[in-house]
Every structure is written in C-alpha cells, then in structure tokens.
N, C-alpha and C. Protein backbone atom coordinates (compact mmCIF):
# COMPACT_ATOMS: atom_id res chain seq x y z
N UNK A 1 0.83 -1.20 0.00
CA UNK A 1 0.00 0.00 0.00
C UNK A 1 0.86 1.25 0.00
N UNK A 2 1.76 0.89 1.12
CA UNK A 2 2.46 2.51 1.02
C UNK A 2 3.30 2.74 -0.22
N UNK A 3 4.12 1.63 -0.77
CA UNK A 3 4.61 1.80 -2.31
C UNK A 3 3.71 2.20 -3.28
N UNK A 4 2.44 1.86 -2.93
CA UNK A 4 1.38 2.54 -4.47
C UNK A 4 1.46 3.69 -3.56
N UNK A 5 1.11 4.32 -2.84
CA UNK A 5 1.22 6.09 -2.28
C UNK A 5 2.55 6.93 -3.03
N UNK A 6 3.67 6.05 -2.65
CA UNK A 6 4.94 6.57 -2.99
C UNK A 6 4.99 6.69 -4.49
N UNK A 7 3.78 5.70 -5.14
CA UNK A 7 3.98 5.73 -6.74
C UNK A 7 3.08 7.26 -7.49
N UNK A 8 2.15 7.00 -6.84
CA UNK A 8 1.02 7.76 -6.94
C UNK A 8 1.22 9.35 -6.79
N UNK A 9 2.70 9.48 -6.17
CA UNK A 9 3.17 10.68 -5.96
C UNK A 9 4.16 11.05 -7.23
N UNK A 10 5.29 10.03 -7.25
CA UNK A 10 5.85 10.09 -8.03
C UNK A 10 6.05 10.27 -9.56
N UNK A 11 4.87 10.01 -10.06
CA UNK A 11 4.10 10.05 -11.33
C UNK A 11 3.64 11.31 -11.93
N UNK A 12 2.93 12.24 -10.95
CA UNK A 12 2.33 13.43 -11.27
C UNK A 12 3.87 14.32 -11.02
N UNK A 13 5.02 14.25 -10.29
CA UNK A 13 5.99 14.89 -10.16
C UNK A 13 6.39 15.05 -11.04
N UNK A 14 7.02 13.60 -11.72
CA UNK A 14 8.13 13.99 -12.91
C UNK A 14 7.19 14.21 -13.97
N UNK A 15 5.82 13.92 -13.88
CA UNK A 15 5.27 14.38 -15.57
C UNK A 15 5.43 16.05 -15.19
N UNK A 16 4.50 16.71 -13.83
CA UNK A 16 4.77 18.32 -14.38
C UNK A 16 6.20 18.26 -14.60
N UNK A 17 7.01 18.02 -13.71
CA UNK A 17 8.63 18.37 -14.47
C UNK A 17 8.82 18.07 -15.78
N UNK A 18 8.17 17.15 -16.16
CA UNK A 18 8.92 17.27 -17.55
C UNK A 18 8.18 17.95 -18.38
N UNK A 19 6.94 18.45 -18.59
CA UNK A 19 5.62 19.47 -19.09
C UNK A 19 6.45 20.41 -18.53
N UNK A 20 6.57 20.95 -17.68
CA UNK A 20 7.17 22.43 -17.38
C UNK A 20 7.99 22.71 -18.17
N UNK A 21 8.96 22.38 -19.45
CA UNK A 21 9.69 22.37 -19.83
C UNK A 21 11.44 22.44 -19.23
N UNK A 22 11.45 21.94 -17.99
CA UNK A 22 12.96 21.21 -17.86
C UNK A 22 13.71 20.37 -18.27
N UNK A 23 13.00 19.24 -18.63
CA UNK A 23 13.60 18.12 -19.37
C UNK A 23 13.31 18.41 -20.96
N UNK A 24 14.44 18.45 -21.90
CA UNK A 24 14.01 19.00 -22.80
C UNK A 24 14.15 18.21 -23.80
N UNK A 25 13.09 18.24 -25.10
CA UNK A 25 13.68 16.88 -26.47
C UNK A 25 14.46 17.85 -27.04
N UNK A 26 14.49 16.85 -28.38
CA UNK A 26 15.53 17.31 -29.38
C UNK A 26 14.27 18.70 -29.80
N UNK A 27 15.22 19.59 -30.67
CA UNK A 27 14.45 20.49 -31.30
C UNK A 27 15.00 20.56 -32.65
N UNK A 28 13.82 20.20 -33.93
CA UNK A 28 14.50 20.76 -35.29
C UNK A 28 14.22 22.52 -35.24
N UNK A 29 15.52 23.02 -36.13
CA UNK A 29 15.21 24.41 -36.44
C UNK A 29 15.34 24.45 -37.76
N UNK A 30 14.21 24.63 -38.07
CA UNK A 30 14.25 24.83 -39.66
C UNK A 30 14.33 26.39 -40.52
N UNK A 31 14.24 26.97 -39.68
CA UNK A 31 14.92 28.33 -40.14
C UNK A 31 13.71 28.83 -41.22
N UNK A 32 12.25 28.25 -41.02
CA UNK A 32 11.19 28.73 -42.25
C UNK A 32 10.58 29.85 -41.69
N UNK A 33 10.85 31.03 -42.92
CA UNK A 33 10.48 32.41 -42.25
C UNK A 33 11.52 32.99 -42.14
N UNK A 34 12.75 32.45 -41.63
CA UNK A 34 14.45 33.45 -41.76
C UNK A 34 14.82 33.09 -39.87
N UNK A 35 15.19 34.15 -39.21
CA UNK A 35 15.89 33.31 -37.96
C UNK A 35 15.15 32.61 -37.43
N UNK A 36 15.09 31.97 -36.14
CA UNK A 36 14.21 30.83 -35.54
C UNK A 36 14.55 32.17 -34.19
N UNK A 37 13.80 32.42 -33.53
CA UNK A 37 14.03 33.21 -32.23
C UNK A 37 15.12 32.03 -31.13
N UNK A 38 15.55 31.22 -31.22
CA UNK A 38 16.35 30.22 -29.76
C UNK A 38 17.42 30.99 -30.08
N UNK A 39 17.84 31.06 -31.75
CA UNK A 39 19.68 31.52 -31.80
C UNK A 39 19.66 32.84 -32.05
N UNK A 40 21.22 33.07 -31.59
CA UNK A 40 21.79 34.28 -31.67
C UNK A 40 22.46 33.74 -32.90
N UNK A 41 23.19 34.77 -34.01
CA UNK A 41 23.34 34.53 -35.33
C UNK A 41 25.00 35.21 -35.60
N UNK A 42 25.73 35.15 -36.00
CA UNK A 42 26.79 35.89 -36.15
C UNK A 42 27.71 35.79 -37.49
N UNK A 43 27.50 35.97 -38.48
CA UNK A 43 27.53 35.92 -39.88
C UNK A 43 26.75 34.97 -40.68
N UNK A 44 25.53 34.66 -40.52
CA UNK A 44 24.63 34.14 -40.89
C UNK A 44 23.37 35.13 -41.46
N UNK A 45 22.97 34.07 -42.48
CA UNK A 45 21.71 34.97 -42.73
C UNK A 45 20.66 33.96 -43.80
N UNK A 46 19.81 34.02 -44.53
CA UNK A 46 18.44 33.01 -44.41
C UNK A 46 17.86 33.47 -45.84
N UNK A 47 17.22 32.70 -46.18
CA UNK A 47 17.18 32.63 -47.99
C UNK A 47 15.86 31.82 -48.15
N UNK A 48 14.65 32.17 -48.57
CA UNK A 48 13.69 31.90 -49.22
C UNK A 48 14.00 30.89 -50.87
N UNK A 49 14.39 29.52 -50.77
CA UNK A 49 15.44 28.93 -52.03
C UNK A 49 14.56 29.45 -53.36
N UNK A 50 15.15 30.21 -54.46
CA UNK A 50 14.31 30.07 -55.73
C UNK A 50 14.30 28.76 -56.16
N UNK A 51 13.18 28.60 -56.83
CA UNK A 51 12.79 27.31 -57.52
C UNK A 51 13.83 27.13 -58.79
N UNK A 52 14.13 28.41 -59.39
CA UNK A 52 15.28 27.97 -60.58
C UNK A 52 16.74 27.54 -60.60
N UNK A 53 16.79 28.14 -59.37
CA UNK A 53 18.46 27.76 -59.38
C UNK A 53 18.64 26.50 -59.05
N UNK A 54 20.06 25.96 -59.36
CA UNK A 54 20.71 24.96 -59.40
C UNK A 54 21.55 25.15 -58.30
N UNK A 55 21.75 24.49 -57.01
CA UNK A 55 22.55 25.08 -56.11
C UNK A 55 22.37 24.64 -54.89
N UNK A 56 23.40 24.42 -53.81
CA UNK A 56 23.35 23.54 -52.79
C UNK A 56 21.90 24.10 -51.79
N UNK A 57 21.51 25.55 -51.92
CA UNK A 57 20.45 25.94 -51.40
C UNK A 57 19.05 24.98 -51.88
N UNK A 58 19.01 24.94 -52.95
CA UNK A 58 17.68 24.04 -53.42
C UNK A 58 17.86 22.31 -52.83
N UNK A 59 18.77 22.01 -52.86
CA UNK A 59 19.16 20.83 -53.00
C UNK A 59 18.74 20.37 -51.20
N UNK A 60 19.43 21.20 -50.72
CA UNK A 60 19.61 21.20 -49.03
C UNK A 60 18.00 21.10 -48.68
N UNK A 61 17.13 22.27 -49.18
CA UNK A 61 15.42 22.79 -48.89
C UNK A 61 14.94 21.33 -49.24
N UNK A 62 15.32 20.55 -50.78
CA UNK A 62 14.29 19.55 -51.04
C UNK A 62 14.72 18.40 -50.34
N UNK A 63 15.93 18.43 -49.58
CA UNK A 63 16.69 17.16 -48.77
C UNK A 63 15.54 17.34 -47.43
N UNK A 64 15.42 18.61 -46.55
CA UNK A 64 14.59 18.66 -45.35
C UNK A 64 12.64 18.82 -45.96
N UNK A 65 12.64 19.12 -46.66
CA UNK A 65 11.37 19.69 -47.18
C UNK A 65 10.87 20.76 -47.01
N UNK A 66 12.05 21.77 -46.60
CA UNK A 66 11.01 23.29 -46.33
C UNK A 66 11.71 24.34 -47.60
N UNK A 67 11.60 25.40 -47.23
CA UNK A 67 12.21 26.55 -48.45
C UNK A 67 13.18 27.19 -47.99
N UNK A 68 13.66 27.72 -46.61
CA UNK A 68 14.58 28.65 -45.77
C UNK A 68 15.23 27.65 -45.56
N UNK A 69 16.27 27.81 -45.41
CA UNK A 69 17.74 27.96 -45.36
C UNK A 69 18.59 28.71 -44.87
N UNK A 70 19.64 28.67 -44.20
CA UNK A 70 20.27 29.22 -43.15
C UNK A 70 22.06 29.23 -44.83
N UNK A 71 22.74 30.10 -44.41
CA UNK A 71 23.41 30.54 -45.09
C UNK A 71 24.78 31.76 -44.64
N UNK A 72 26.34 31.33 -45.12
CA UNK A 72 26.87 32.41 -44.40
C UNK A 72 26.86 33.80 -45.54
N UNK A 73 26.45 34.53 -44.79
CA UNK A 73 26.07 36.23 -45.81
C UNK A 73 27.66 36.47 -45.71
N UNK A 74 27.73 37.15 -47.36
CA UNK A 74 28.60 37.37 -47.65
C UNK A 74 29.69 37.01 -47.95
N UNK A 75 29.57 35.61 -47.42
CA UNK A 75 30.42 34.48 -47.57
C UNK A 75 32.15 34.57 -46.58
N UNK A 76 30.86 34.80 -45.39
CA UNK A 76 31.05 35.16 -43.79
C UNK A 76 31.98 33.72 -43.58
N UNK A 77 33.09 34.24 -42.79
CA UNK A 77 33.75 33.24 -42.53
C UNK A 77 34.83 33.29 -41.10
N UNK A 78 34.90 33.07 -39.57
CA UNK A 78 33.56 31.90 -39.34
C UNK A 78 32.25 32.37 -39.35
N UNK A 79 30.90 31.75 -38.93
CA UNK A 79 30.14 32.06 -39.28
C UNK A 79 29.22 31.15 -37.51
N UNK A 80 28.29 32.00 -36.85
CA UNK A 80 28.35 31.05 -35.44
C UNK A 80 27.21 31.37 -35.05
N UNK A 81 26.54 30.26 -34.57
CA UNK A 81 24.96 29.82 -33.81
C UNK A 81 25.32 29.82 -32.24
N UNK A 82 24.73 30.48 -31.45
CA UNK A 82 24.78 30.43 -30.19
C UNK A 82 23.68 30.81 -29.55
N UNK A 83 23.07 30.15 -28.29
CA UNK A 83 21.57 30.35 -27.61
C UNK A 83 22.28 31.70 -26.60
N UNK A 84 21.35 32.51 -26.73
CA UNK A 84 21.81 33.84 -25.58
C UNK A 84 21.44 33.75 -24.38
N UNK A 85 22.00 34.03 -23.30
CA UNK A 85 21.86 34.20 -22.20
C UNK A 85 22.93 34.36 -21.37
N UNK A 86 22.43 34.62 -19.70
CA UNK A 86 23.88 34.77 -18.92
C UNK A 86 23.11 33.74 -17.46
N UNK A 87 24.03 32.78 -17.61
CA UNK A 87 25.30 32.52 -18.36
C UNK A 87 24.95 31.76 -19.54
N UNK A 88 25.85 31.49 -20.52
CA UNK A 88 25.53 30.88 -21.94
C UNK A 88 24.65 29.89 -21.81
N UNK A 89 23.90 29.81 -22.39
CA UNK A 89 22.91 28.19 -22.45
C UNK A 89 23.73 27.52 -23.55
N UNK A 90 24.14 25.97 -23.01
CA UNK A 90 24.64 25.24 -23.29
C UNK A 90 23.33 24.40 -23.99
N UNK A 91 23.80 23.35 -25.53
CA UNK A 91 23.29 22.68 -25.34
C UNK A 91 23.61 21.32 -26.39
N UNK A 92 23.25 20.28 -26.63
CA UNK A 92 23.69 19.24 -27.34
C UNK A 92 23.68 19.23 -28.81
N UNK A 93 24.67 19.48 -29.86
CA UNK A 93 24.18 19.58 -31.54
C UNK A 93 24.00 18.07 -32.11
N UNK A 94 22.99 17.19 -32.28
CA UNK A 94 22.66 15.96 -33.09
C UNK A 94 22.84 15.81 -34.52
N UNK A 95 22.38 16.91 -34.93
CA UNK A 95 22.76 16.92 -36.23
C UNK A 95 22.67 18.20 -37.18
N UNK A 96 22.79 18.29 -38.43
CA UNK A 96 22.58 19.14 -39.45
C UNK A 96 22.38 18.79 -40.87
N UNK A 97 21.58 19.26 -41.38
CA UNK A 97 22.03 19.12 -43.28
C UNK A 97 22.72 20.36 -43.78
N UNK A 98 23.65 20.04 -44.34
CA UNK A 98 24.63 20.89 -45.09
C UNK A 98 25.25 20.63 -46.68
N UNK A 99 25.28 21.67 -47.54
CA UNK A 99 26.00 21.66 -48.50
C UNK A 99 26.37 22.44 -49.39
N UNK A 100 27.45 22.48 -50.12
CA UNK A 100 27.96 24.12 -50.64
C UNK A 100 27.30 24.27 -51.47
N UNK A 101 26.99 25.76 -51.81
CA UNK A 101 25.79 26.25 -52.13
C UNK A 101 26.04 26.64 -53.55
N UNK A 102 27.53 26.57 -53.80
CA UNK A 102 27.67 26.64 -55.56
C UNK A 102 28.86 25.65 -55.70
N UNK A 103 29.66 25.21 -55.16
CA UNK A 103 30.55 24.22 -55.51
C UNK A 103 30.79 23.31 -54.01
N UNK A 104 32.08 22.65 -54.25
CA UNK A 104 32.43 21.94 -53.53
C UNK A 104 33.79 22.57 -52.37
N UNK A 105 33.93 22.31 -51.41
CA UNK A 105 35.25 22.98 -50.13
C UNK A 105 34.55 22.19 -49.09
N UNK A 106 36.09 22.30 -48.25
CA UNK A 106 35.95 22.03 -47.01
C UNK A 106 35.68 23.21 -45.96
N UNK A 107 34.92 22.25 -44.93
CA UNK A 107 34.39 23.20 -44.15
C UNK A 107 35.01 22.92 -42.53
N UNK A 108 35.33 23.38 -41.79
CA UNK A 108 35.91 23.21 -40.33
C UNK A 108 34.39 23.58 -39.18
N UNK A 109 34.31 22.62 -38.67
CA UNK A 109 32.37 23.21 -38.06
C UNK A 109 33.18 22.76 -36.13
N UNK A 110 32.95 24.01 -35.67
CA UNK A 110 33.28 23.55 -34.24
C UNK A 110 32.71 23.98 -32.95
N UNK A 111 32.73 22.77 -32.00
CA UNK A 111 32.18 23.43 -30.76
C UNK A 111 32.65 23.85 -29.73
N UNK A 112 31.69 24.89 -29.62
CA UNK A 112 33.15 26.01 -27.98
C UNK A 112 32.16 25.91 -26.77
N UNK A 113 32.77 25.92 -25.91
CA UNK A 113 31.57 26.10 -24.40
C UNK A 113 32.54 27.20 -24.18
N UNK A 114 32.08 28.47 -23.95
CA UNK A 114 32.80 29.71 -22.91
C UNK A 114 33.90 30.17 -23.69
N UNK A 115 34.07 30.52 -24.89
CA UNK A 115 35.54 30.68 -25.87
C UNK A 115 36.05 29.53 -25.93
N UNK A 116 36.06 28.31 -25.09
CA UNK A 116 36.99 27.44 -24.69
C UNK A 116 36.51 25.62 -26.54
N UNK A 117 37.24 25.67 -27.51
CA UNK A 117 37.44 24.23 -28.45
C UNK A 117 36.99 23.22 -27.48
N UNK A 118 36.23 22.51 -27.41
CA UNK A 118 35.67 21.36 -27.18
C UNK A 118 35.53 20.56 -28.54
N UNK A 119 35.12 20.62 -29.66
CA UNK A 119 35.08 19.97 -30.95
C UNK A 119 35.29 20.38 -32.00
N UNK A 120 35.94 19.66 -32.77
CA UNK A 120 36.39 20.19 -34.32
C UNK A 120 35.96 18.86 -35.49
N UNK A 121 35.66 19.50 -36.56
CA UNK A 121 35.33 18.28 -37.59
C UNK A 121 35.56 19.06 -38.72
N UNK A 122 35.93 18.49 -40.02
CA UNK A 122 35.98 18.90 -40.92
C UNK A 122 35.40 17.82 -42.07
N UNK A 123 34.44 19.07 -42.78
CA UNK A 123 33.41 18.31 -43.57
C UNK A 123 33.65 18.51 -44.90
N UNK A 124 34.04 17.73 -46.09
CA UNK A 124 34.26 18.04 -47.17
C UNK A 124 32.36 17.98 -48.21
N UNK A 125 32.26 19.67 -48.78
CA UNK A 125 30.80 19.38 -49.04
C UNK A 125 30.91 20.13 -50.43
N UNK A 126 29.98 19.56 -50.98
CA UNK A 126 29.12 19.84 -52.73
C UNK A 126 28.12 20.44 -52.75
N UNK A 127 27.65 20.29 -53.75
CA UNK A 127 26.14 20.67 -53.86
C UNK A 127 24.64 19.48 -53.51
N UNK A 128 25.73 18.45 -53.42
CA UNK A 128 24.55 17.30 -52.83
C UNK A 128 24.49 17.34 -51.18
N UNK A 129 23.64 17.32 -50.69
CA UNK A 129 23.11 17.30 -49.33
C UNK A 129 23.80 16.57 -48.95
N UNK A 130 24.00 16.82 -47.33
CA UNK A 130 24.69 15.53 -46.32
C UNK A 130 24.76 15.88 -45.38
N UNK A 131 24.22 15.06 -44.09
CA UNK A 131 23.74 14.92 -42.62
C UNK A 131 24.89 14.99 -42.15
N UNK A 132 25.32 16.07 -40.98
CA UNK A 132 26.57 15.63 -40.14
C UNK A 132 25.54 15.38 -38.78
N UNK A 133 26.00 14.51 -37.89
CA UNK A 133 25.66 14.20 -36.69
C UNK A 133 26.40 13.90 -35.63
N UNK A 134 27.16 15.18 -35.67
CA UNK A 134 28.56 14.55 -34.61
C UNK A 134 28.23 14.55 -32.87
N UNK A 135 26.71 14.67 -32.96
CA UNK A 135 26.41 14.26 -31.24
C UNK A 135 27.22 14.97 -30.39
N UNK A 136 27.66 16.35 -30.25
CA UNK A 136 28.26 17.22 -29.38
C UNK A 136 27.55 17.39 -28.30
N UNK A 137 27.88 17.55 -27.51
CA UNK A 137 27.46 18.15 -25.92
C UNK A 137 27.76 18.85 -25.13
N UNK A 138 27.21 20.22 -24.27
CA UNK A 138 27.77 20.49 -23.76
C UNK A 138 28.44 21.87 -24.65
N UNK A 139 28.15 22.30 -25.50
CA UNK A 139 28.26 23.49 -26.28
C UNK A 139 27.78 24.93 -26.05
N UNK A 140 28.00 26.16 -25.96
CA UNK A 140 27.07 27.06 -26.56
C UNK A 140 27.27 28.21 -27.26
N UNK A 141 28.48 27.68 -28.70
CA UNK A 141 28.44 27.71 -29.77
C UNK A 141 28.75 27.17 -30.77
N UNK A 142 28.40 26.87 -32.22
CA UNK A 142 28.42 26.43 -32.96
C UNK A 142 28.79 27.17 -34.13
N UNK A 143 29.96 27.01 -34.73
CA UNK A 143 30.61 27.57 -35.62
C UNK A 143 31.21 27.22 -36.50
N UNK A 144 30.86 27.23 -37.90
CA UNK A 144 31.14 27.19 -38.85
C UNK A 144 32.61 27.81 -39.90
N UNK A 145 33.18 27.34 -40.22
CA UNK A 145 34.27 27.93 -41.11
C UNK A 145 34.79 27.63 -42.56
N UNK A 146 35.12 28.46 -43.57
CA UNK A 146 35.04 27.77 -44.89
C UNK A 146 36.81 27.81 -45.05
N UNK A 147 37.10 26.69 -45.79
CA UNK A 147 38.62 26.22 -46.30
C UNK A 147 38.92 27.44 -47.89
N UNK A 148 39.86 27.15 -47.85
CA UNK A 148 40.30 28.10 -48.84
C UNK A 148 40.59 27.58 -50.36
N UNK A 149 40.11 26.18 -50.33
CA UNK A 149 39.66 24.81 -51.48
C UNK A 149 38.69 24.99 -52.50
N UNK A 150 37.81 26.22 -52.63
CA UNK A 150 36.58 25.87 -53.05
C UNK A 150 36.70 25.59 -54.42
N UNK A 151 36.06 24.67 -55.07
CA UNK A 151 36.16 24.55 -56.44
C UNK A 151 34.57 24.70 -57.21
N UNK A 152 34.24 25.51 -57.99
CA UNK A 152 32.97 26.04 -58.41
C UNK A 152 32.64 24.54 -59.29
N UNK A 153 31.36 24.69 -59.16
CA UNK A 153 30.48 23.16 -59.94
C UNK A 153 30.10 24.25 -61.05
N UNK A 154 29.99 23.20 -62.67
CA UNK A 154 29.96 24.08 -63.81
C UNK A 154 28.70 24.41 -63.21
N UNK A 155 27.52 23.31 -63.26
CA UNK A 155 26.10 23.47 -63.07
C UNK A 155 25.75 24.16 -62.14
N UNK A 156 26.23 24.47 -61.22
CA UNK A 156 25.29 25.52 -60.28
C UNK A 156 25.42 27.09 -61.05
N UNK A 157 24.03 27.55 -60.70
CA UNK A 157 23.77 28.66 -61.45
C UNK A 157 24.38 30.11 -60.42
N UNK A 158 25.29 29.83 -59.71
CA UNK A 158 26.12 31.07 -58.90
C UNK A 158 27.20 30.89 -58.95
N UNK A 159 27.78 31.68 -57.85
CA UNK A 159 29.79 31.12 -57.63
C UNK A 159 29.60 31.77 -56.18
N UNK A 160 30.73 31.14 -55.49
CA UNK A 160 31.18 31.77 -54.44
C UNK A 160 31.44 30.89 -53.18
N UNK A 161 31.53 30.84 -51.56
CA UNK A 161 31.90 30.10 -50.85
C UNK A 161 31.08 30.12 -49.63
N UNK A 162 29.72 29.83 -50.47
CA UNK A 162 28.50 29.58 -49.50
C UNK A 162 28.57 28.81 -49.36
N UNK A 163 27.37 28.33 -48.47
CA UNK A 163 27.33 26.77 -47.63
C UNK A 163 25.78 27.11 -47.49
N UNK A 164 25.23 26.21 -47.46
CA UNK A 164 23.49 26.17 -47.41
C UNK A 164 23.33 25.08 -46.04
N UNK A 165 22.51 25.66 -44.76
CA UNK A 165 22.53 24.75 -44.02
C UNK A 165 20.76 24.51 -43.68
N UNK A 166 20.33 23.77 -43.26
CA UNK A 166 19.32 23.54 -42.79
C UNK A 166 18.89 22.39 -41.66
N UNK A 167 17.92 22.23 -41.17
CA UNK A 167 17.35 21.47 -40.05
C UNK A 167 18.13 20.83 -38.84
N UNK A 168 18.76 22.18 -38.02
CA UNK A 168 19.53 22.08 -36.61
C UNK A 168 18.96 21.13 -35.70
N UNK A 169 19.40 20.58 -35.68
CA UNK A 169 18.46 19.39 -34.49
C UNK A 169 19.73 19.43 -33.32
N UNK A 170 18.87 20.41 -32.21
CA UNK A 170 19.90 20.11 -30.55
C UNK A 170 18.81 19.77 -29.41
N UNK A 171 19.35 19.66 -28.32
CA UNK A 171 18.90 19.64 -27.06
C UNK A 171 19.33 21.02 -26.12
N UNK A 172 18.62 21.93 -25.97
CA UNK A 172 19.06 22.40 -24.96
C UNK A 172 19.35 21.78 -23.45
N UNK A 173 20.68 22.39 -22.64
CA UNK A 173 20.94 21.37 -21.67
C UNK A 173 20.87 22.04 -20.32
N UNK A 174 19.64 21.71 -19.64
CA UNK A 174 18.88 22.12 -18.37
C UNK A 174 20.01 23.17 -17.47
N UNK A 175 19.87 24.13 -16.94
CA UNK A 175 20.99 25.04 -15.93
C UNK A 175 20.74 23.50 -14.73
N UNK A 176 22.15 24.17 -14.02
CA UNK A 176 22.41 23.53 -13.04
C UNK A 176 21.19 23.88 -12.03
N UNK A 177 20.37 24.49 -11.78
CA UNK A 177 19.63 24.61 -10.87
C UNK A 177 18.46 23.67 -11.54
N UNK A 178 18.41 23.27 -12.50
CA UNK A 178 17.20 22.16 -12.76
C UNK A 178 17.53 21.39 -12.23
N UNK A 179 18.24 20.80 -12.73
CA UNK A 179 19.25 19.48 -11.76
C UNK A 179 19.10 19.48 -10.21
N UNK A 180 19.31 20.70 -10.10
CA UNK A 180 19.17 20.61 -8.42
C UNK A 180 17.51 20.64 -7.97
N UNK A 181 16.93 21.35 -8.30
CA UNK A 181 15.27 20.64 -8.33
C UNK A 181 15.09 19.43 -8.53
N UNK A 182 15.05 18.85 -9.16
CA UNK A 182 14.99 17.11 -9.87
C UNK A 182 15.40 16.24 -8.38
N UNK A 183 16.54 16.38 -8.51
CA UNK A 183 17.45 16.04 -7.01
C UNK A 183 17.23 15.68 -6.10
N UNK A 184 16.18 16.89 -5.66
CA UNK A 184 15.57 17.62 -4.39
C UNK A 184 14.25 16.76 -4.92
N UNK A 185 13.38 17.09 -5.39
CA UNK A 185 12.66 15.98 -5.41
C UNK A 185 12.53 14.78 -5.30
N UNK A 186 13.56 14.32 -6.01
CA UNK A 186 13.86 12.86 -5.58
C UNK A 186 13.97 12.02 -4.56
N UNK A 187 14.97 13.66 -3.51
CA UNK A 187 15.47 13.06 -2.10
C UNK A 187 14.11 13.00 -1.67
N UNK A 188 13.10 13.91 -1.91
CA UNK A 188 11.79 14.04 -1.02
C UNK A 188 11.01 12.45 -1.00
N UNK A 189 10.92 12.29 -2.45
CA UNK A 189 10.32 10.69 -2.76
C UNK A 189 11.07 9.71 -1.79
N UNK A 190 12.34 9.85 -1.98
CA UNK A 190 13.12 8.79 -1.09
C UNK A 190 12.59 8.56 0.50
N UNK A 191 12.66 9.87 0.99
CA UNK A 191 12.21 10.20 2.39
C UNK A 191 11.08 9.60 2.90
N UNK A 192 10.14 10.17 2.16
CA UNK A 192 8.52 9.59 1.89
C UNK A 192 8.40 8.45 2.29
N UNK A 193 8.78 7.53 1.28
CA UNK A 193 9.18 6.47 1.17
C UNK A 193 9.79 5.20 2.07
N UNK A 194 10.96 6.28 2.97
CA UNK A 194 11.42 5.78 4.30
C UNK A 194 10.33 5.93 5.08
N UNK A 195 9.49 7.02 5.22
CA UNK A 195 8.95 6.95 6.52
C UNK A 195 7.76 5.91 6.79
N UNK A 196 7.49 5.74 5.28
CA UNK A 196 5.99 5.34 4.69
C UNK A 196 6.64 3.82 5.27
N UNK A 197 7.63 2.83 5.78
CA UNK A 197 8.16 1.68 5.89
C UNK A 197 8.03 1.50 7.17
C-alpha cells in the first residue's frame, strides 16, 4: 500500500517536471520564415530557395522539405549559432544538413563552451546534401568555417563560398539549478518512502 502512495506521488511529479519544460527533447530548427528566435546569429543569414536555381540551397530545402535555409552572408567566414543568455545556455548539436551552395570545399564546423574548443570536424561538401551528426554536448556555440579549397560546380547557377545549411536538431541542456530541483525531489520521494516503511 504505502509503495502505491509513494507511486502515486511520483508520477504526477516527474510528468509536471517534464511538461514544465525542464527536461528537454531534441528540437529541429528549420529556419522557415528566416531566424528561428532560440539563436543568436553571427555571420549568418536566411534565404527563401528560388525554384530555378541549381545550387546547394535548393538541393539542401528539397533534402529537409522546407524553403529557408540558413546561409553564411557574404560568404562570412567563421560564421556562429549560439543560444543567448547569462550565463551561456549550453546545449547538445545531433545533427545538421549541409551543402555548398555553388561548388564543392571544405568546411571546419566547431564546438566552444565559454571561448573554450571542445570539438572540431571537418566536412568536405558539394552541392549534394549531407547529414553531419557529430552528437556534441555540452556546447554554446556552434561555428562554422570555410577552407580556402573551393572549387565552383559548372552546373550551379552562382559562384562563391557559400554553404546552405538547414534542419539544426539540438537539445538544450537544463541550468544547473534544474538538476538541483529534480534532485531535491527525488530526495523528497526517497524520504517519503522511508517513513511510509
């Protein structure tokens, strides 16, 4: 009896916790409409794809299925996604679609917590789409950089040393004071639990 009490408690706890939004899923950002309000943007900028062109922008839109596209303006280089706040909101990158938006180069894509390299990868990309999913954690920024390689595709109908990105899939990763709620709840269940014996 007293374990169904202890259950009966426990149940309605962690569902509001996790409805409250503390525990958080993945989130796609598809960038439809131009920024997504979570990121801060820092040589980036967002593109409605024309239907005529030939170009890693179209290619990238019909790989996720939307039309916006995320893009470095000017052919911004690095180029960096970061959630604002103080202190930084950290959070997990799962994946991306990416691909150069008139030819082919390498790209250097890395993650910093606090100024501080935590991850580096380097992605060699075209005009054909391709998923990176390097499962980072623990980030809160994401930054992009273009190689000095680029080689123009005859067929794409531009030039230059864009990169077409689309459908950010992260986790934001709870402040330490969620954690310490969660915790604290827990110990309470535990307690309960003892006395309820």
């Amino acid at each position: 009896m007293e374990k169904r009490l202890v259950s009966a408690f426990a149940v309605p706890f962690v569902l509001s916790f996790a409805m409250s939004g503390q525990i958080q899923a993945a989130t796609v950002i598809g960038f439809e409409g131009g920024a997504d309000p979570l990121f801060t943007y820092s040589g980036v900028d967002f593109v409605n794809t024309p239907v005529s062109d030939v170009s890693g922008y179209n290619n990238v839109a019909a790989f996720t299925g939307s039309t916006w596209v995320a893009f470095n303006t000017l052919e911004a280089t690095p180029s960096s996604f970061f959630i604002s706040g103080s202190p930084a909101i950290t959070f997990t990158l799962h994946s991306l679609v990416i691909s150069g938006a008139w030819g082919s180069q390498t790209l250097t894509v890395e993650g910093f917590n606090n100024g501080s390299l935590l991850f580096s990868s380097t992605l060699d990309i075209s005009l054909t789409s391709k998923t990176f999913s390097p499962g980072w954690t623990g980030i809160d920024e994401l930054r992009i950089s273009t190689g000095s390689d680029f080689v123009d595709d005859p067929t794409a109908t531009g030039i230059g040393t864009h990169w077409a990105l689309d459908n950010l899939t992260i986790t934001p990763i709870p402040e330490p004071k969620v954690y310490a709620m969660l915790l604290a709840g827990l110990g309470l269940l535990g307690f309960m639990a003892r006395r309820k014996e």
